[in-house]
PDB file of N, CA and C in Angstrom:
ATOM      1  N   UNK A   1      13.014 128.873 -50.362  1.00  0.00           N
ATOM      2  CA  UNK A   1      12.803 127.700 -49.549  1.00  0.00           C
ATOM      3  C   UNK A   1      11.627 126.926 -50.109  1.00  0.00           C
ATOM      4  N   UNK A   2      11.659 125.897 -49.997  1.00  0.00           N
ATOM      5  CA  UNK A   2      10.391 124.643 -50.360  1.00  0.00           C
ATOM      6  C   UNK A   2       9.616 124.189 -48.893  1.00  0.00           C
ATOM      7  N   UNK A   3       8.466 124.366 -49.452  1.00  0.00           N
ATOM      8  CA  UNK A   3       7.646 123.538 -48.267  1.00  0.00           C
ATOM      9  C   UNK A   3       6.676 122.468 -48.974  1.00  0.00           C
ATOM     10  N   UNK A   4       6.343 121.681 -48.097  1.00  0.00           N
ATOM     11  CA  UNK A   4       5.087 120.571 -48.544  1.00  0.00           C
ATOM     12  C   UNK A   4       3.704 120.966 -48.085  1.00  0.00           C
ATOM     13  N   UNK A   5       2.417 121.421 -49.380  1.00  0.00           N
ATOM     14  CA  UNK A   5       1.585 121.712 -48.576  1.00  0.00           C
ATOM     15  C   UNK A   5       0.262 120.727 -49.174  1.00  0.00           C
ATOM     16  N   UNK A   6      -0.539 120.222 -48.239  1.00  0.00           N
ATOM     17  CA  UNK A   6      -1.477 119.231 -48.360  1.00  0.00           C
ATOM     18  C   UNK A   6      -2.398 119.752 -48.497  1.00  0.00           C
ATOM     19  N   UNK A   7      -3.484 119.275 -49.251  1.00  0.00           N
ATOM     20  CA  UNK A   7      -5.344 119.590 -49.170  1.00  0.00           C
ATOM     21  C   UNK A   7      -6.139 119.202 -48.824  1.00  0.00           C
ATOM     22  N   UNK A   8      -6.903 119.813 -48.397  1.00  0.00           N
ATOM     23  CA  UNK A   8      -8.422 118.714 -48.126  1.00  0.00           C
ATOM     24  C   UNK A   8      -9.734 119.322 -49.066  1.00  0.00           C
ATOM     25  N   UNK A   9     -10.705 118.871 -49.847  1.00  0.00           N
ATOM     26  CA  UNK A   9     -11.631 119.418 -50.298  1.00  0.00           C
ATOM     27  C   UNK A   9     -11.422 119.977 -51.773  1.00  0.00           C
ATOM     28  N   UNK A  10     -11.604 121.199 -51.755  1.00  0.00           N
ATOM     29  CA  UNK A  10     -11.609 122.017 -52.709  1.00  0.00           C
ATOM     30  C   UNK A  10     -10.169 122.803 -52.890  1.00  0.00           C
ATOM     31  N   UNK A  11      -9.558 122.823 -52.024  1.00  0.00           N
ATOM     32  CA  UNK A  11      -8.606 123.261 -51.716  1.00  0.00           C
ATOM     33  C   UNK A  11      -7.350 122.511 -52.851  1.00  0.00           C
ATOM     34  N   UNK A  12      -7.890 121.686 -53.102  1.00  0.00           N
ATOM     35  CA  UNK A  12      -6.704 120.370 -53.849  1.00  0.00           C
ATOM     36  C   UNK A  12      -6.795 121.169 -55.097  1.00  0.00           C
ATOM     37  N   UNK A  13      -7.678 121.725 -55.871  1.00  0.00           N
ATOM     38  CA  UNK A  13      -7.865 122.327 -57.254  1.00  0.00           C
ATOM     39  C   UNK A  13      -6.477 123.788 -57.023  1.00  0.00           C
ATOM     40  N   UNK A  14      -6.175 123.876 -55.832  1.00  0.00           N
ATOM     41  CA  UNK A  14      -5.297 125.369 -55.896  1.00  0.00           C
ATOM     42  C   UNK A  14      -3.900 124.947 -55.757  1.00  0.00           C
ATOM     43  N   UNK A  15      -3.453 123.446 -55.568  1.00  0.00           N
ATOM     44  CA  UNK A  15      -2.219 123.280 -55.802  1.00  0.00           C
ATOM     45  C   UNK A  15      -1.629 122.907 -57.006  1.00  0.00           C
ATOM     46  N   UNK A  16      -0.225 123.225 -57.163  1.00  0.00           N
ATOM     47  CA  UNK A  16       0.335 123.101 -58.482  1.00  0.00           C
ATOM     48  C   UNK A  16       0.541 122.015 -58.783  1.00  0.00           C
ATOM     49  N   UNK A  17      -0.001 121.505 -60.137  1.00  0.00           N
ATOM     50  CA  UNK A  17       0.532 120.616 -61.053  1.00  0.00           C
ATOM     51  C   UNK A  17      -0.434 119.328 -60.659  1.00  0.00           C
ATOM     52  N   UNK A  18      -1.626 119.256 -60.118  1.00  0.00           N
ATOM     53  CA  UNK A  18      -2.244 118.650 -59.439  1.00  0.00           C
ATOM     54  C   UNK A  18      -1.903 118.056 -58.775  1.00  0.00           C
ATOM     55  N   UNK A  19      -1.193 117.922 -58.100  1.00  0.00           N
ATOM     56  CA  UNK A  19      -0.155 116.839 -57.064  1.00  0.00           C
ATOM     57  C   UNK A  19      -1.103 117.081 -55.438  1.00  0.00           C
ATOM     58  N   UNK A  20      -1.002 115.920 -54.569  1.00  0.00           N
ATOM     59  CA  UNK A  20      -1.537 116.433 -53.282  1.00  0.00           C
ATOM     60  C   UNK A  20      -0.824 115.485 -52.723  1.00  0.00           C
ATOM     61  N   UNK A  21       0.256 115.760 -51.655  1.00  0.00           N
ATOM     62  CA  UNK A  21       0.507 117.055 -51.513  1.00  0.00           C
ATOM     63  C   UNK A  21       1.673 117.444 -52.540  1.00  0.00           C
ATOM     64  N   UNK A  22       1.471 118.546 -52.325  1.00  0.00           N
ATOM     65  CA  UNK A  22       2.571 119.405 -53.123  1.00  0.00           C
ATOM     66  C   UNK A  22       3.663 119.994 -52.891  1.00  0.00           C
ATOM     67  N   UNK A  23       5.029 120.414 -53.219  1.00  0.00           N
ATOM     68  CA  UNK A  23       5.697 121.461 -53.023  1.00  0.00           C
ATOM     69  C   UNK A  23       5.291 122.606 -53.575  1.00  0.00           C
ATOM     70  N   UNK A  24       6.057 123.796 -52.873  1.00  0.00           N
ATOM     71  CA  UNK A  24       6.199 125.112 -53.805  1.00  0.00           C
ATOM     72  C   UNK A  24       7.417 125.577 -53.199  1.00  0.00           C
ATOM     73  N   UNK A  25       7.634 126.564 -53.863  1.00  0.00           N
ATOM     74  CA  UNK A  25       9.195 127.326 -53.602  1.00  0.00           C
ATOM     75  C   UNK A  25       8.442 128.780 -52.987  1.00  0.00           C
ATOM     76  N   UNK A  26       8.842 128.917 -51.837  1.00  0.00           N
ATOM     77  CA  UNK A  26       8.396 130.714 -51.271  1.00  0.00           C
ATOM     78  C   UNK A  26       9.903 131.495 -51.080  1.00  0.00           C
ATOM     79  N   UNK A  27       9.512 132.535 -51.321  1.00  0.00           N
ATOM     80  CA  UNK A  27      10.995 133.412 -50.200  1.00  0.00           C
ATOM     81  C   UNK A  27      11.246 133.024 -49.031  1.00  0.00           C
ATOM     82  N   UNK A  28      12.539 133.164 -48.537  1.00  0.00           N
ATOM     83  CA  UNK A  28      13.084 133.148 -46.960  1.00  0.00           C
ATOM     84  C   UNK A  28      12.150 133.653 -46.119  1.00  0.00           C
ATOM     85  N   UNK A  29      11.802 133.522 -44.906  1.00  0.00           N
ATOM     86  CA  UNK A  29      11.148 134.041 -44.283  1.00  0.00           C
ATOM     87  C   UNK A  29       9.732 134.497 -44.945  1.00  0.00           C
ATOM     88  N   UNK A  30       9.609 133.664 -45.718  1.00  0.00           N
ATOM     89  CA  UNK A  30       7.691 134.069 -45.938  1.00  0.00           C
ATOM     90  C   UNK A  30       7.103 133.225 -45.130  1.00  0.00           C
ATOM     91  N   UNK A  31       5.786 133.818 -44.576  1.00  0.00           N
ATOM     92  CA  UNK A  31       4.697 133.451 -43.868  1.00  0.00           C
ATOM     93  C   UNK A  31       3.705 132.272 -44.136  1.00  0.00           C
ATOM     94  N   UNK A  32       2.850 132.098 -43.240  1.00  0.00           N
ATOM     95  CA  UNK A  32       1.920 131.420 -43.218  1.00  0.00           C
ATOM     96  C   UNK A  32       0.921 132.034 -44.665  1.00  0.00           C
ATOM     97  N   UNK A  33       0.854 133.488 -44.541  1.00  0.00           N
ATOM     98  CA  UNK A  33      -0.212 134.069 -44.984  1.00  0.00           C
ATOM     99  C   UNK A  33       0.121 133.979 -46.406  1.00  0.00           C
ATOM    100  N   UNK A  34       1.280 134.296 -46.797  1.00  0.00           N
ATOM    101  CA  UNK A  34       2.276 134.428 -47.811  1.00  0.00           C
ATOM    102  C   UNK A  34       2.223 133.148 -48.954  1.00  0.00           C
ATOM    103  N   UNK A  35       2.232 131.705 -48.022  1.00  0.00           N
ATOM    104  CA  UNK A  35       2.180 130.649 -48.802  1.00  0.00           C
ATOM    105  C   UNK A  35       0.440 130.612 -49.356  1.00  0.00           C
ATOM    106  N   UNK A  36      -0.456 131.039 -48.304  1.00  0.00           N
ATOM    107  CA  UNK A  36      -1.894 131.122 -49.041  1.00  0.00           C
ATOM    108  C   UNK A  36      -2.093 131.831 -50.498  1.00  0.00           C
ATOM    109  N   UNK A  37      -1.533 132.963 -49.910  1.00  0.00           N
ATOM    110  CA  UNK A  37      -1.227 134.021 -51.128  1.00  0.00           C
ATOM    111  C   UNK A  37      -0.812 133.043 -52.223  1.00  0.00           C
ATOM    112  N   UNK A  38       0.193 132.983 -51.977  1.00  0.00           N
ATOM    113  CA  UNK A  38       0.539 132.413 -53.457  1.00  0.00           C
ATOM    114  C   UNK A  38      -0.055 130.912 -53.951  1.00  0.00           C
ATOM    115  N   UNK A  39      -1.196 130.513 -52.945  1.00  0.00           N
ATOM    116  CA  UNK A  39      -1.743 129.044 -54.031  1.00  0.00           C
ATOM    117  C   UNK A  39      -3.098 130.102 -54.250  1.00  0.00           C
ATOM    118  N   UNK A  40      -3.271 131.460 -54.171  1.00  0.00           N
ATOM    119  CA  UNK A  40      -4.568 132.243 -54.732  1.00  0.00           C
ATOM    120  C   UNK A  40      -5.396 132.339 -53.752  1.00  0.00           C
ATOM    121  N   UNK A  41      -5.009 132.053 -52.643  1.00  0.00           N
ATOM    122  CA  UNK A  41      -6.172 131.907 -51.234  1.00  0.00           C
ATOM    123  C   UNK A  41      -5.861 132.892 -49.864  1.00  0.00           C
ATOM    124  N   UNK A  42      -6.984 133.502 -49.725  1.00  0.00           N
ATOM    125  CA  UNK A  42      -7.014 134.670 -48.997  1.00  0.00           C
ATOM    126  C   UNK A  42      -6.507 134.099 -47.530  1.00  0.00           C
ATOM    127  N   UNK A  43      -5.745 135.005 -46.911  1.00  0.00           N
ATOM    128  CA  UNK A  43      -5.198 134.408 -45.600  1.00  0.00           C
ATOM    129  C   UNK A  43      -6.282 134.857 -44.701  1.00  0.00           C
ATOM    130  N   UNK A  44      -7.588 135.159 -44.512  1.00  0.00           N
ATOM    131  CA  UNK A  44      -8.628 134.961 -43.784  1.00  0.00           C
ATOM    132  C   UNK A  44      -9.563 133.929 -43.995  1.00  0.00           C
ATOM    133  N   UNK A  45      -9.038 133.306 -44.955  1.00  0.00           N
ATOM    134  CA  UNK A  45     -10.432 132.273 -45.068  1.00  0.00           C
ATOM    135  C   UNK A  45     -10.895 131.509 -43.830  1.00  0.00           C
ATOM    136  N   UNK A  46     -11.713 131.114 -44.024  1.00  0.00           N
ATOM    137  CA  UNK A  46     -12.613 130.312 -43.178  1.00  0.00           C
ATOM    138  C   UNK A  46     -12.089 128.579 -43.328  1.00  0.00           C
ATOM    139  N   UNK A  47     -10.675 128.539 -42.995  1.00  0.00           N
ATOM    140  CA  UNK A  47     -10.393 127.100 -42.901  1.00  0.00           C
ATOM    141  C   UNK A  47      -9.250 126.041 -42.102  1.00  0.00           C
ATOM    142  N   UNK A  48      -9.184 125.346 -41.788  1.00  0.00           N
ATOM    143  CA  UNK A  48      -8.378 124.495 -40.918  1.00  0.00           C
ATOM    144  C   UNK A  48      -7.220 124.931 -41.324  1.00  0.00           C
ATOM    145  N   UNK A  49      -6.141 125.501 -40.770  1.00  0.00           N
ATOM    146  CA  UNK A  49      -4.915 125.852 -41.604  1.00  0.00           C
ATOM    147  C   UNK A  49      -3.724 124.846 -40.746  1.00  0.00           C
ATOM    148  N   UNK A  50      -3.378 124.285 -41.178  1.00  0.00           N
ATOM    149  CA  UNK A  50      -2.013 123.627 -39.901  1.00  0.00           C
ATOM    150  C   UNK A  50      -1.028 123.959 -40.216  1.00  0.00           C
ATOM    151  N   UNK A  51       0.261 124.021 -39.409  1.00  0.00           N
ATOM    152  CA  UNK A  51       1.320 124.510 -39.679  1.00  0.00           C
ATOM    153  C   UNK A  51       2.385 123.000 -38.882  1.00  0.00           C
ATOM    154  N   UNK A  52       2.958 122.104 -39.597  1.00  0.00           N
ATOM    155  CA  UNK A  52       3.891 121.180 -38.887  1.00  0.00           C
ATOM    156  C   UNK A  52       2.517 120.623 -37.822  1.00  0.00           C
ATOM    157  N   UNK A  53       1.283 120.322 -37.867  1.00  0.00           N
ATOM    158  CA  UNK A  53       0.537 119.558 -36.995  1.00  0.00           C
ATOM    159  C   UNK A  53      -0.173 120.880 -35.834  1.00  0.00           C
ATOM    160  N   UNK A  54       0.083 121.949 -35.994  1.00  0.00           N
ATOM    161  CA  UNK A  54      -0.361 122.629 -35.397  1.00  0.00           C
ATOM    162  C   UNK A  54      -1.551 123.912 -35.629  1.00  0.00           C
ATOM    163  N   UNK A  55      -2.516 124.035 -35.187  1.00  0.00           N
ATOM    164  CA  UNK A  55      -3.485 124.695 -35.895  1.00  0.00           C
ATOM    165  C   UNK A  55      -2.764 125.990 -35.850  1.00  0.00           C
ATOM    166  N   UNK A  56      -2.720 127.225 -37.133  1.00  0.00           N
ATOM    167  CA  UNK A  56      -2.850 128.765 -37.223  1.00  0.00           C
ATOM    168  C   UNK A  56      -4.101 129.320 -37.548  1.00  0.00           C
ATOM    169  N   UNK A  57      -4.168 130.139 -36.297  1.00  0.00           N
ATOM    170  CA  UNK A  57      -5.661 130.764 -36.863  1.00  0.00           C
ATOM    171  C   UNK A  57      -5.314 132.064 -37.603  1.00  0.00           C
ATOM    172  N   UNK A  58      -6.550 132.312 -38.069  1.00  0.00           N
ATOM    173  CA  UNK A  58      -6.391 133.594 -39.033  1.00  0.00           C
ATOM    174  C   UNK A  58      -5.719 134.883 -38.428  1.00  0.00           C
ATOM    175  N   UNK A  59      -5.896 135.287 -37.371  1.00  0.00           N
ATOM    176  CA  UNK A  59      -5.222 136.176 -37.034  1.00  0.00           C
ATOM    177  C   UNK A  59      -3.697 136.321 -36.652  1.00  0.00           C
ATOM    178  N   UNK A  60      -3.344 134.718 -36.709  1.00  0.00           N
ATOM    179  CA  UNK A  60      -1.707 134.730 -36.539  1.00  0.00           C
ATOM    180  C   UNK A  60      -1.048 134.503 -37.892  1.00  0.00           C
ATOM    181  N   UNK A  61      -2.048 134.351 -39.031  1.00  0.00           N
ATOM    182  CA  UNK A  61      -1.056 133.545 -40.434  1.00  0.00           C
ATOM    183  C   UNK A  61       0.020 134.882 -40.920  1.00  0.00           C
ATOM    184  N   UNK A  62      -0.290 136.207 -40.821  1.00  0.00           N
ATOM    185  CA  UNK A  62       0.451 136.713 -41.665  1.00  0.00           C
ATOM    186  C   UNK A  62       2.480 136.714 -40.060  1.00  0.00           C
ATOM    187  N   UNK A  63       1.930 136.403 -39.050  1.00  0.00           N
ATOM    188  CA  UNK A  63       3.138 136.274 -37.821  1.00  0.00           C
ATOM    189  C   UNK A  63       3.890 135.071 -37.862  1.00  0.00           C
ATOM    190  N   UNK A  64       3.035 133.610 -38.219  1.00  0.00           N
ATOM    191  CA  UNK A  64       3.526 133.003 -38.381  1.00  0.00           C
ATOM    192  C   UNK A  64       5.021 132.772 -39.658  1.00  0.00           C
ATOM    193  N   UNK A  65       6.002 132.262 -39.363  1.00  0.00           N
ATOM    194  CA  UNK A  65       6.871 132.258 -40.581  1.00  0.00           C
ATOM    195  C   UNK A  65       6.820 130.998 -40.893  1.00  0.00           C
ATOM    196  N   UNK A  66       8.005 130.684 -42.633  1.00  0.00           N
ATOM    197  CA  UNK A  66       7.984 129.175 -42.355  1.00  0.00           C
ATOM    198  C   UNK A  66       9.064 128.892 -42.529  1.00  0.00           C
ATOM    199  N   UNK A  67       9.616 127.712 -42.671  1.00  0.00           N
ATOM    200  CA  UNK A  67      11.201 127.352 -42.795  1.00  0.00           C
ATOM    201  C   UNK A  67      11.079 125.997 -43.582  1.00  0.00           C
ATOM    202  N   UNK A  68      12.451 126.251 -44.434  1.00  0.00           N
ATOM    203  CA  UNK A  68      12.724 125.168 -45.125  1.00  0.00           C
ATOM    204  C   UNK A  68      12.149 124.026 -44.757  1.00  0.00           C
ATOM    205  N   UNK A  69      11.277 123.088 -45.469  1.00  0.00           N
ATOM    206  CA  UNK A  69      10.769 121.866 -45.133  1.00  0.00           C
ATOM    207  C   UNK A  69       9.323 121.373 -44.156  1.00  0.00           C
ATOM    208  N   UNK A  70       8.788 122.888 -44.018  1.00  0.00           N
ATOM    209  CA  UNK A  70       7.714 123.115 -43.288  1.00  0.00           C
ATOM    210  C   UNK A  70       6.459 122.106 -44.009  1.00  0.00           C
ATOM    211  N   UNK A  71       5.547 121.432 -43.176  1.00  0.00           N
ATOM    212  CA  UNK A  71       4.371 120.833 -43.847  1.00  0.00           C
ATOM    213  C   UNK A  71       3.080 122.352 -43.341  1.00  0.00           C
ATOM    214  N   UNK A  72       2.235 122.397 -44.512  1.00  0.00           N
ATOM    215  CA  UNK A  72       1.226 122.929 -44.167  1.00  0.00           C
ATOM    216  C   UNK A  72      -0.170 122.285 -44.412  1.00  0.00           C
ATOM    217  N   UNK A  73      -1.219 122.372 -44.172  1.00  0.00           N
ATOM    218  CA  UNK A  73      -2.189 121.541 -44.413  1.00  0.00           C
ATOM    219  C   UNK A  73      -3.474 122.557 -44.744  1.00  0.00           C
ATOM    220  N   UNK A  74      -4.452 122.794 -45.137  1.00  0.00           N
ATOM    221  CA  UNK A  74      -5.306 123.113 -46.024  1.00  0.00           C
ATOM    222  C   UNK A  74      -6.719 122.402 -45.864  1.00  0.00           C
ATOM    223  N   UNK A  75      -7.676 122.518 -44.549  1.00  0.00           N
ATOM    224  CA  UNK A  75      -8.678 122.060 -44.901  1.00  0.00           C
ATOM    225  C   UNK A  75     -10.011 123.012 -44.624  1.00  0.00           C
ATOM    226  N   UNK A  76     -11.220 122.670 -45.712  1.00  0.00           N
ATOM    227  CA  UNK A  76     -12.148 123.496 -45.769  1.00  0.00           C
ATOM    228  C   UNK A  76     -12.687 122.694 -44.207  1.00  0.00           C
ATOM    229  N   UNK A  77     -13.800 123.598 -44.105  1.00  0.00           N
ATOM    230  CA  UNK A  77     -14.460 123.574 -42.998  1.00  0.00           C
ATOM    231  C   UNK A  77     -15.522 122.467 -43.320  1.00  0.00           C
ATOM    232  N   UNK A  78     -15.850 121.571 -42.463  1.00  0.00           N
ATOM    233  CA  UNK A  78     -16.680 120.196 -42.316  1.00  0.00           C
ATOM    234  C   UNK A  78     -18.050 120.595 -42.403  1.00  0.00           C
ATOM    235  N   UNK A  79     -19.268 120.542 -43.289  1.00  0.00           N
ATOM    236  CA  UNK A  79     -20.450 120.532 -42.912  1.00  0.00           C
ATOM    237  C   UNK A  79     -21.732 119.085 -42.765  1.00  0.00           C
ATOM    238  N   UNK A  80     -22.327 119.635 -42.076  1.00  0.00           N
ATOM    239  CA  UNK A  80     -23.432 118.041 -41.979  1.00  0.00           C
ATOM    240  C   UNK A  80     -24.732 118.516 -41.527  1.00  0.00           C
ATOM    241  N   UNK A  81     -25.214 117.382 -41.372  1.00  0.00           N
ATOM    242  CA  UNK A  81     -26.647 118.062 -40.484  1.00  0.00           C
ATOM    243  C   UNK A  81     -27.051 116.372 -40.083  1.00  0.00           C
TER     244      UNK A  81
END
């Protein structure tokens, strides 16, 4: 299956072919955690993860699944002072 997954930050250097956003091709029924995995990014990180507009937090990415045509989104965490 193909999904579209977007970046924010630093995050843009881990998609393929430099494109933002990007496709990739995963297995049937692979996960949230699964698509991290495979752009090299730990499914605990410390970052905005969306799934179709909806936040996944770390403890649901490896429950979450995805399906053909899924958007995911990719953002590091905001700092300021």
């Amino acid at each position: 299956m193909r999904i579209t997954v977007k970046a924010g930050g630093l995050f843009t250097r881990k998609l393929p072919g430099g494109e933002n956003p990007a496709e990739i091709a995963l297995p049937e029924a692979a996960s949230v955690a699964d698509a991290l995995a495979a752009l090299g990014i730990e499914a605990e990180v410390n970052a905005l993860v969306s799934l179709n507009g909806t936040a996944v937090r770390p403890a649901e990415r490896a429950a979450r699944h995805l399906a053909e045509g899924d958007r995911l989104a990719l953002m590091p965490p905001l700092r300021g002072g």
